[in-house]
C-alpha atoms as a PDB file:
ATOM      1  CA  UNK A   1       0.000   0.000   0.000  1.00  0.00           C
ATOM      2  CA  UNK A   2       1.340   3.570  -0.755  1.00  0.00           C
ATOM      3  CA  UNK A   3       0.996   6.085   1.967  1.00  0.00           C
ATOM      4  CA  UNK A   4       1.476  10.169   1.113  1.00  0.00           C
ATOM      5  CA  UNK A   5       2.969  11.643   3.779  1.00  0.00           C
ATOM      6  CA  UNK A   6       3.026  15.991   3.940  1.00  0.00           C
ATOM      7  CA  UNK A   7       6.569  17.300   4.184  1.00  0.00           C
ATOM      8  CA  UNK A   8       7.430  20.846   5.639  1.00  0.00           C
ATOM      9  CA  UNK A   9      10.727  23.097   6.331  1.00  0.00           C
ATOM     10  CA  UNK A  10      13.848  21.184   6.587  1.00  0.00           C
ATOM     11  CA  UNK A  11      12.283  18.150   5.723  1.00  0.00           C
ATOM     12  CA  UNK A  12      10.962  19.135   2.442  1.00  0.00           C
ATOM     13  CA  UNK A  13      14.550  20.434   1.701  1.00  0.00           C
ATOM     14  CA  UNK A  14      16.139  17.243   2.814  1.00  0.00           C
ATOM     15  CA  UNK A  15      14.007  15.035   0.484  1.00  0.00           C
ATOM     16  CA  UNK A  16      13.407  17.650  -2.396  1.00  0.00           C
ATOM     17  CA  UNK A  17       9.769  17.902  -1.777  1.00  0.00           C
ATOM     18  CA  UNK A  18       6.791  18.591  -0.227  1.00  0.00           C
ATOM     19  CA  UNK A  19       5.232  15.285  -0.045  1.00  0.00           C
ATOM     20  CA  UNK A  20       7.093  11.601   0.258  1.00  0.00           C
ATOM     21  CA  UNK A  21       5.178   8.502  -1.262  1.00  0.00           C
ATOM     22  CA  UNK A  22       6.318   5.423   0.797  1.00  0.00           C
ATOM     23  CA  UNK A  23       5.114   1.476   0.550  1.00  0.00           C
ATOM     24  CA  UNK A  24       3.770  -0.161   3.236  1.00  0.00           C
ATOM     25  CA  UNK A  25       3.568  -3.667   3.955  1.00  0.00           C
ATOM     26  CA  UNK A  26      -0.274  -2.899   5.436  1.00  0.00           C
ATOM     27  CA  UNK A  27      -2.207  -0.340   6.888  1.00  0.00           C
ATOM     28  CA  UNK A  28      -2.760   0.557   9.767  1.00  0.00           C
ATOM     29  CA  UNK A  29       0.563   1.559  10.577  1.00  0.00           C
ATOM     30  CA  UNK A  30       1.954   2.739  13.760  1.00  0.00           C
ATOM     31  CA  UNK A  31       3.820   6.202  13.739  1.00  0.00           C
ATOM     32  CA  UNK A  32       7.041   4.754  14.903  1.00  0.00           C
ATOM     33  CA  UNK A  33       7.023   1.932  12.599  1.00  0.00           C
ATOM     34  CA  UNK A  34       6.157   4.135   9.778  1.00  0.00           C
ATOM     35  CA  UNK A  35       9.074   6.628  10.895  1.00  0.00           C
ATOM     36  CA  UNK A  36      11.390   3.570  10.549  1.00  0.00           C
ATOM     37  CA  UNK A  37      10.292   3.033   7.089  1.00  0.00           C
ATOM     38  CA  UNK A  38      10.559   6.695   6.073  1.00  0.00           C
ATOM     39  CA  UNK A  39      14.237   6.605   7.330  1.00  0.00           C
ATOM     40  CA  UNK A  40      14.391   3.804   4.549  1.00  0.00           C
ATOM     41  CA  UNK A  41      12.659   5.325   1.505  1.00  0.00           C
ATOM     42  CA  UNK A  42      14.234   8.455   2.001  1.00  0.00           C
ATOM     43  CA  UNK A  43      17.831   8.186   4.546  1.00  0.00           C
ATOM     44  CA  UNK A  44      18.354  12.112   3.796  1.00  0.00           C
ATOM     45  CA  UNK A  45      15.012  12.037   6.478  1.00  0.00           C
ATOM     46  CA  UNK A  46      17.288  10.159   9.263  1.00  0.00           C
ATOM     47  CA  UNK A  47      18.570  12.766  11.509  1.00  0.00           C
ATOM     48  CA  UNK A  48      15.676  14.895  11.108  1.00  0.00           C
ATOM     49  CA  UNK A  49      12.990  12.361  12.027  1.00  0.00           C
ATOM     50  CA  UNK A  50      14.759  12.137  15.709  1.00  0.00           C
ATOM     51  CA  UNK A  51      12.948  15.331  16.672  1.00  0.00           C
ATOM     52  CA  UNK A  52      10.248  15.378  14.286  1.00  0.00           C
ATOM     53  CA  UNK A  53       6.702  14.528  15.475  1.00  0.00           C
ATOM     54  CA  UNK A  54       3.777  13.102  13.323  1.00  0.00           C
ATOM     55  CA  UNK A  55      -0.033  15.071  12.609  1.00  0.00           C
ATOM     56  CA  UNK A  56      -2.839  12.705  11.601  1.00  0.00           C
ATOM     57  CA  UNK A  57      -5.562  14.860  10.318  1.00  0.00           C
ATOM     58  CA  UNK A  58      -4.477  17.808  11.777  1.00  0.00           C
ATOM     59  CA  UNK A  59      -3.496  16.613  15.131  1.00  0.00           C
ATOM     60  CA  UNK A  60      -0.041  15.962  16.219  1.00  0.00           C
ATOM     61  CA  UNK A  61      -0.026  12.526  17.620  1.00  0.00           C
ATOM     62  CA  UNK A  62       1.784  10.252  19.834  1.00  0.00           C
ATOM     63  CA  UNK A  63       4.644   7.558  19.131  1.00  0.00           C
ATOM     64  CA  UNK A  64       2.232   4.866  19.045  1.00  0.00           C
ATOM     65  CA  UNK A  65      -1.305   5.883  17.087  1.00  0.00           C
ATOM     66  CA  UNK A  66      -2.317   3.721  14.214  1.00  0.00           C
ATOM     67  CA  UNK A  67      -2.728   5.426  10.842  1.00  0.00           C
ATOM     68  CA  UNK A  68      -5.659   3.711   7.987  1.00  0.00           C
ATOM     69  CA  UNK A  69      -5.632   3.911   4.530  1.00  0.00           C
ATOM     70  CA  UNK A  70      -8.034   7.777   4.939  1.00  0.00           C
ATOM     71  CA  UNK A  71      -5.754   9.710   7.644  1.00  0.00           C
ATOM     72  CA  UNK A  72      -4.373  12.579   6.133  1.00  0.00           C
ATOM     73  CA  UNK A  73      -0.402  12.157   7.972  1.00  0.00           C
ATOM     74  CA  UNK A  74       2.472  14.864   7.996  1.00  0.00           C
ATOM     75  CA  UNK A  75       5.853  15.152   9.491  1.00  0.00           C
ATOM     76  CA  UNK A  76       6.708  18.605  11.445  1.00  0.00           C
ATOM     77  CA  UNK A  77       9.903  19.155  13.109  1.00  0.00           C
ATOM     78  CA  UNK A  78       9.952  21.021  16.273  1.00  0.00           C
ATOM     79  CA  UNK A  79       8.729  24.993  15.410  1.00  0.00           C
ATOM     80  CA  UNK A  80       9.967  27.674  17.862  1.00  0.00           C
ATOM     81  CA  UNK A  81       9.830  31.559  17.577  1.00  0.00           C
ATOM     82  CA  UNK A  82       6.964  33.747  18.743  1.00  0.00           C
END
């Protein structure tokens, strides 16, 4: 299954765009697994996805939340600034 996952700042630099299309063996997919397969697709993503949390629809989420086939997902690094 192919899962399109949002890319923003630094990460979209690091990979050369805004959006990363990765295979998965099946959905759902936990957010750490799927950051383990990211790291694969795309190593550039590596050092990055340390700090970098994942939003399911919107919502940042936590290490271990299960994301179907509809969930909208995106990786954001850590933001600061006011």
């Amino acid at each position: 299954m192919k899962l399109a996952i949002k890319l923003f700042g630094p990460e979209a630099r690091a990979a050369g765009s805004g959006e990363l299309v990765v295979d998965v063996a099946a959905l759902p997919i936990g957010c750490d697994a799927l950051r383990r397969r990211v790291a694969e697709v795309e190593p550039k993503l590596t050092n990055l996805l340390v700090t970098a949390r994942f939003a399911v629809n919107y919502t940042f989420v936590d290490a271990d939340h299960m994301i179907g086939a509809d969930d909208e997902v995106a990786i954001i690094n850590q933001v600061c600034g006011g």
